[in-house]
Protein backbone atom coordinates (compact mmCIF):
# COMPACT_ATOMS: atom_id res chain seq x y z
CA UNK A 1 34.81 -49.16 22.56
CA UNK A 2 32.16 -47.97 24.97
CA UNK A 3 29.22 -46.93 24.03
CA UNK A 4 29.85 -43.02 25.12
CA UNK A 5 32.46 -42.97 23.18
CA UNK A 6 30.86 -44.42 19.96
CA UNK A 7 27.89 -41.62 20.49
CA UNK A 8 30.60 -38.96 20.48
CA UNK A 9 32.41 -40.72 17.20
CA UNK A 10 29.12 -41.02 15.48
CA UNK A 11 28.64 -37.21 16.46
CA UNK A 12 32.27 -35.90 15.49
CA UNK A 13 31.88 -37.79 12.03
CA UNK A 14 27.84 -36.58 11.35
CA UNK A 15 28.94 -32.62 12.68
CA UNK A 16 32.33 -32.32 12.03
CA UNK A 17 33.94 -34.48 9.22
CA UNK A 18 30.50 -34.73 7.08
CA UNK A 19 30.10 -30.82 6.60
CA UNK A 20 34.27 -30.42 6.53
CA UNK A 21 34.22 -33.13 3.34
CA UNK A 22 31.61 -31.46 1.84
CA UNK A 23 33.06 -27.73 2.16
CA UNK A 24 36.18 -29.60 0.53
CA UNK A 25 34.55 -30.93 -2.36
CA UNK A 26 31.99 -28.27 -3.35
CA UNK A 27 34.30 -25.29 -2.00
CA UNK A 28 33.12 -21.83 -0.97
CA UNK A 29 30.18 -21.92 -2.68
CA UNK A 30 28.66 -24.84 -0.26
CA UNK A 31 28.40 -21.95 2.37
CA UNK A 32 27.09 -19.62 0.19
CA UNK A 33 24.01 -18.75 1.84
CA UNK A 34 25.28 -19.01 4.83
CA UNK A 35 27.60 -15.66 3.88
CA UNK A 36 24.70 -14.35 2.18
CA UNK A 37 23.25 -14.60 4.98
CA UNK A 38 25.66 -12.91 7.33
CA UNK A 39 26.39 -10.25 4.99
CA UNK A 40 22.46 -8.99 4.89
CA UNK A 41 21.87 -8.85 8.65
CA UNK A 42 25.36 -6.83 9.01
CA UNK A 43 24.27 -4.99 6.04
CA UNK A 44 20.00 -4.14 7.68
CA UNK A 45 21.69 -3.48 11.02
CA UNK A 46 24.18 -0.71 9.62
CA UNK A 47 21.75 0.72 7.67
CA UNK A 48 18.87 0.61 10.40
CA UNK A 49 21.19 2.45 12.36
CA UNK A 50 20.84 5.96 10.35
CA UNK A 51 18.01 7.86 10.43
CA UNK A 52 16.83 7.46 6.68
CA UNK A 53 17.42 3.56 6.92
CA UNK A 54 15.49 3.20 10.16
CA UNK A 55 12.13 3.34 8.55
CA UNK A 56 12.92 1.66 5.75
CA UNK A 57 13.84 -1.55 7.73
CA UNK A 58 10.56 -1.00 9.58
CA UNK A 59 8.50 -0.91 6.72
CA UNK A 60 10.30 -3.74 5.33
CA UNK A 61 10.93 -6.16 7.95
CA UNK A 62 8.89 -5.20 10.96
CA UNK A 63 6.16 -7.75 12.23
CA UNK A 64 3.99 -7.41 15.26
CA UNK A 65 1.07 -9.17 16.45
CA UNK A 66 -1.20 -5.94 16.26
CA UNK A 67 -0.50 -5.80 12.36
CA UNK A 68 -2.61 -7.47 9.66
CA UNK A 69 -1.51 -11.33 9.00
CA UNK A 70 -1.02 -11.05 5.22
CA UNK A 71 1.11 -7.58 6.68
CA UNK A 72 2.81 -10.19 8.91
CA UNK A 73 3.46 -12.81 5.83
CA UNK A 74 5.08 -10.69 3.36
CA UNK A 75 7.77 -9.04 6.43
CA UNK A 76 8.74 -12.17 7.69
CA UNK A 77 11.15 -13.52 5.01
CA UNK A 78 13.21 -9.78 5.34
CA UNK A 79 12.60 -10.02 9.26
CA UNK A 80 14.83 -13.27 9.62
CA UNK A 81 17.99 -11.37 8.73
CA UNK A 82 17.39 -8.56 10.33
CA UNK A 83 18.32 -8.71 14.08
CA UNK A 84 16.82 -6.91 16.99
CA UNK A 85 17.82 -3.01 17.68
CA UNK A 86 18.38 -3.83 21.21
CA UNK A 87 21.10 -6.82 20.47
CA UNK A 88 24.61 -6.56 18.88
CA UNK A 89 24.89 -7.91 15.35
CA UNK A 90 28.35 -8.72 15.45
CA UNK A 91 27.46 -11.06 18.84
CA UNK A 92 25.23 -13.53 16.99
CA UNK A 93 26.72 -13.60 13.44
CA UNK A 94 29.14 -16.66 14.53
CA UNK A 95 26.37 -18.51 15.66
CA UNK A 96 24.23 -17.48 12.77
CA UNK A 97 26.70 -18.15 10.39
CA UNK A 98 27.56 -22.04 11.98
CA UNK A 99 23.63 -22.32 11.80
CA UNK A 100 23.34 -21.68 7.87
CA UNK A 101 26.43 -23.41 6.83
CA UNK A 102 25.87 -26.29 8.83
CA UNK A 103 22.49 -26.87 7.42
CA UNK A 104 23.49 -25.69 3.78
CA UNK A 105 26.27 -28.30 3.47
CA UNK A 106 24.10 -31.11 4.89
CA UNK A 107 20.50 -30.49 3.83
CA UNK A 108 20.85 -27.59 0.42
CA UNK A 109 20.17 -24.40 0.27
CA UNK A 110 16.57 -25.09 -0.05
CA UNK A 111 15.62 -26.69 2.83
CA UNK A 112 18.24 -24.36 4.69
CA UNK A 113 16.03 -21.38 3.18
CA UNK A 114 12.48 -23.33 3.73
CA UNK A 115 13.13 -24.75 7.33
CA UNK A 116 14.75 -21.31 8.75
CA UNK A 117 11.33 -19.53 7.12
CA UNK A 118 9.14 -22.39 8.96
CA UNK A 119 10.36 -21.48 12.03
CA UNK A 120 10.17 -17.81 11.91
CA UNK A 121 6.62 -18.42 10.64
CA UNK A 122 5.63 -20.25 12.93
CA UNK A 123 7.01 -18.06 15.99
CA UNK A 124 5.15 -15.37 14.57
CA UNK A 125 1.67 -16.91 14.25
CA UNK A 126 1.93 -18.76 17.68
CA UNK A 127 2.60 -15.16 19.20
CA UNK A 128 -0.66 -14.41 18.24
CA UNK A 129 -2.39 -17.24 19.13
CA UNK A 130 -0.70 -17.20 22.71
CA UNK A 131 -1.64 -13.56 23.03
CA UNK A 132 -5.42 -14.62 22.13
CA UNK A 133 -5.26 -16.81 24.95
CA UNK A 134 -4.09 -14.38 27.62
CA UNK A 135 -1.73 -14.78 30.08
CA UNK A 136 -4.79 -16.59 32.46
CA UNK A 137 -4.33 -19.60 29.56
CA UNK A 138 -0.81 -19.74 29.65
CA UNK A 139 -0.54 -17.09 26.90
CA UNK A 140 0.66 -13.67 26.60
CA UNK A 141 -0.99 -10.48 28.02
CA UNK A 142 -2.62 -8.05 25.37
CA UNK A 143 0.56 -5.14 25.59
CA UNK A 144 3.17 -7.80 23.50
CA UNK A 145 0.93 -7.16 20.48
CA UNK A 146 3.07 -4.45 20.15
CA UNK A 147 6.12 -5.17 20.83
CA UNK A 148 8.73 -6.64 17.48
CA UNK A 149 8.80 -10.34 16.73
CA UNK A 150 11.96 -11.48 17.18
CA UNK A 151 13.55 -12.75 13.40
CA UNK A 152 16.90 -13.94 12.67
CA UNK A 153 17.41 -15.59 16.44
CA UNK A 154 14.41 -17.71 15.97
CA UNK A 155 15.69 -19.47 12.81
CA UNK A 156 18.99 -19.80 13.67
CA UNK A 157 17.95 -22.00 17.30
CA UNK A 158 15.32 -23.54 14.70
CA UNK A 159 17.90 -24.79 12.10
CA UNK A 160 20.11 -26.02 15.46
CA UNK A 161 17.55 -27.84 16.36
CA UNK A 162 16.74 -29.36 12.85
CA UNK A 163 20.15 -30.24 12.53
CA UNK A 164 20.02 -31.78 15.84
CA UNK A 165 17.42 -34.23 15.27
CA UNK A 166 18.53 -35.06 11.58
CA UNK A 167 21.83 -36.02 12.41
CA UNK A 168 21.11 -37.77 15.72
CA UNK A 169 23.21 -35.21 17.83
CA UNK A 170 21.91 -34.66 21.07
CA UNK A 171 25.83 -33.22 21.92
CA UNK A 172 24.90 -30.51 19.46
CA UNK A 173 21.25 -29.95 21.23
CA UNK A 174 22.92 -29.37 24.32
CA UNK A 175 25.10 -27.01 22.74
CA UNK A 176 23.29 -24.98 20.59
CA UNK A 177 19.25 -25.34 21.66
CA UNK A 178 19.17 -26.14 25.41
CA UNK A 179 20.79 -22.77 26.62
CA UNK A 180 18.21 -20.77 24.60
CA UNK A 181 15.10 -23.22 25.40
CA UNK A 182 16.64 -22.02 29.05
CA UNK A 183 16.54 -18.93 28.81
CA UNK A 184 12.79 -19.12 27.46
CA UNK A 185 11.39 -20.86 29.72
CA UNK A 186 13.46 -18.72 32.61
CA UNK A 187 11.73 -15.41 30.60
CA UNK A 188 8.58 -15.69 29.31
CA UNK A 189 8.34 -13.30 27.27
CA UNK A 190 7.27 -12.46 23.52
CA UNK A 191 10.70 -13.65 22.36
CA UNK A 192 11.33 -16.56 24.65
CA UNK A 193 7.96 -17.92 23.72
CA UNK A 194 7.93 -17.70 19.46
CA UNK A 195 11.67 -19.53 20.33
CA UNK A 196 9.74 -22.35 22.01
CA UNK A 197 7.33 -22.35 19.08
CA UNK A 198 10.67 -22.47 16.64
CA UNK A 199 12.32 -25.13 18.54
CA UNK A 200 9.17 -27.11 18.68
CA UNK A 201 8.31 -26.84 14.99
CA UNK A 202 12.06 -27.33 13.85
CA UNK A 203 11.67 -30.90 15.43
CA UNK A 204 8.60 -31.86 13.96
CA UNK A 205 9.92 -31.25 10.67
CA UNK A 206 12.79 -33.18 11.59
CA UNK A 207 11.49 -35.93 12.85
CA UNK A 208 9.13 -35.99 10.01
CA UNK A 209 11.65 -35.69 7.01
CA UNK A 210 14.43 -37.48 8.72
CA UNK A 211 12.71 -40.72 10.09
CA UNK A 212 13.67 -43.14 7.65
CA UNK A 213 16.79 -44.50 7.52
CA UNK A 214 20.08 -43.74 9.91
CA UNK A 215 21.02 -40.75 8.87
CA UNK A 216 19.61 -37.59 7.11
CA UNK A 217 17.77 -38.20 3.87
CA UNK A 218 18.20 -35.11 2.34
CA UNK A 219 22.17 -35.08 2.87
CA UNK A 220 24.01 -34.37 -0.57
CA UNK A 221 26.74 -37.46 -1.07
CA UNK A 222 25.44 -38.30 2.53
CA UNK A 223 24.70 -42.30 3.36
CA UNK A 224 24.28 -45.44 1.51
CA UNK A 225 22.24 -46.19 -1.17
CA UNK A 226 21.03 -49.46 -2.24
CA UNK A 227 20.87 -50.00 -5.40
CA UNK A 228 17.83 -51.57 -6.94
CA UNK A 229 17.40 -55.07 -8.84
CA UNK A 230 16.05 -54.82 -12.56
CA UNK A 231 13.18 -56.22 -12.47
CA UNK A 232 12.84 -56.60 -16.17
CA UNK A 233 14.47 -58.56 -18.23
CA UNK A 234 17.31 -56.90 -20.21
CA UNK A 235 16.59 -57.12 -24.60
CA UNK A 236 19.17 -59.30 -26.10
CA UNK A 237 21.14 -58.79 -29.03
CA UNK A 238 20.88 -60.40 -32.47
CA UNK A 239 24.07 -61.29 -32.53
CA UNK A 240 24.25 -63.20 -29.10
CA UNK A 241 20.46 -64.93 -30.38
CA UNK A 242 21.90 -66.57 -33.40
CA UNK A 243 25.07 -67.35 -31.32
CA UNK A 244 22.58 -68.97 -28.68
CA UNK A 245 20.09 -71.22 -31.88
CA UNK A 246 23.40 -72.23 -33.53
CA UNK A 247 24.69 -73.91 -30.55
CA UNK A 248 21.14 -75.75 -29.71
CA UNK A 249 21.08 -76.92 -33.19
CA UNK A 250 24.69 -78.31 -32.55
CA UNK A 251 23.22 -79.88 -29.64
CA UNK A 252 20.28 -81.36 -30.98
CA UNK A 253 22.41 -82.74 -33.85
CA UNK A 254 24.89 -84.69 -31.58
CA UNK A 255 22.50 -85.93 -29.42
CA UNK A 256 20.82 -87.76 -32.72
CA UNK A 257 24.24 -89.45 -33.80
CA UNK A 258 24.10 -90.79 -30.50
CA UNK A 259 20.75 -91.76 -30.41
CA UNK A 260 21.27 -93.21 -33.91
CA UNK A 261 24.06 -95.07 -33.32
């Protein structure tokens, strides 16, 4: 077999077969989040679509750079489900919802929920950063202060490219992170920019939490495991001692009959 065609084999099993054995075995609630997930930013975009809800979802979820930072910290865990007014919700939810469930049946729920909140968090403070810069420092000009952080697009290219670098899948990088790192780079906007701060942080962490071993380490049922020696020794049983001293005093005995005759 070449070795194109053992990269793609590794990849279908670590992608496809992996999170498909695991959806088996824990059933629907292994994507869990993942629906929860979809379900909130259909639910924030319906209602942000009436006038009452509109502020609301503002209040709630809306971060800018012009706003305080511990404003900034307690919106951004709403502000990744909630998607941006200008964008369709329905258009992204397949991609959001691949993003979640392919994490949650890999990684957990927690490190689904922590990683996809890294990312965000980090677009969000390297927009400010770049707009303290300026846009003579490869930064931002002064007039994106104002303008909405983008939420639940940053963590979903974030966890792609998480899952990416855990499993070893540079198919699924191609797929998934290079056309928006594209169209970043191609608009360098407020948005494009906090998703090359997500895609940058996203691999940190996983080459950082996923650089031991072959595979990803915090896979449920995922890899091998060795199993460790006992180093101690085990306590014997009374019965098996006296077994043990009545066969050395056997012992003992014939070897004096010998010895005596």
């Amino acid at each position: 077999m070449s070795r194109i065609a053992r990269a793609v084999l590794h990849e279908w099993r670590n992608v496809v077969v992996d999170p498909c054995r695991g959806l088996r075995e824990r059933g629907p609630l292994g994507v869990s989040l993942a629906v929860v997930a979809c379900v909130a930013v259909i639910g924030l975009h319906e209602f942000q679509q009436t006038a009452a809800g509109a502020g609301v979802v503002r209040v709630l979820s809306e971060v800018r750079a012009d706003q305080p930072v511990w404003l900034s910290l307690l919106r951004t865990p709403v502000s990744v489900f909630v998607p941006a007014v200008d964008l369709s919700a329905w258009g992204g939810l397949p991609r959001l919802f691949l993003a979640f469930a392919l994490a949650e049946l890999l990684f957990g729920r927690v490190r689904t929920l922590v990683v996809a909140y890294a990312v965000t968090l980090a677009g969000t403070l390297g927009a400010r950063v770049m707009i303290a810069l300026g846009p003579d420092r490869l930064g931002l000009p002064a007039e994106a202060a104002h303008t909405v952080d983008t939420g639940a697009s940053a963590a979903i290219v974030g966890l792609f490219a998480y899952t990416s670098v855990a499993l070893r899948s540079p198919l699924l990088f191609l797929a998934a992170v290079v056309p928006t790192v594209s169209g970043s780079i191609a608009e360098p906007n407020l948005a494009g920019r906090e998703h090359l701060v997500a895609v940058t942080v996203a691999l940190i962490l996983g080459v950082v939490l996923h650089r031991r071993g072959g595979g990803p380490g915090g896979r449920r049922g995922g890899g091998r495991r060795e199993v460790a020696r006992c180093q101690c020794p085990l306590p014997v049983s009374k019965a098996v001692d006296r077994e043990v001293g009545h066969d050395r005093e056997a012992g003992r005995g014939r070897e004096l009959g010998r010895g005596g005759s």
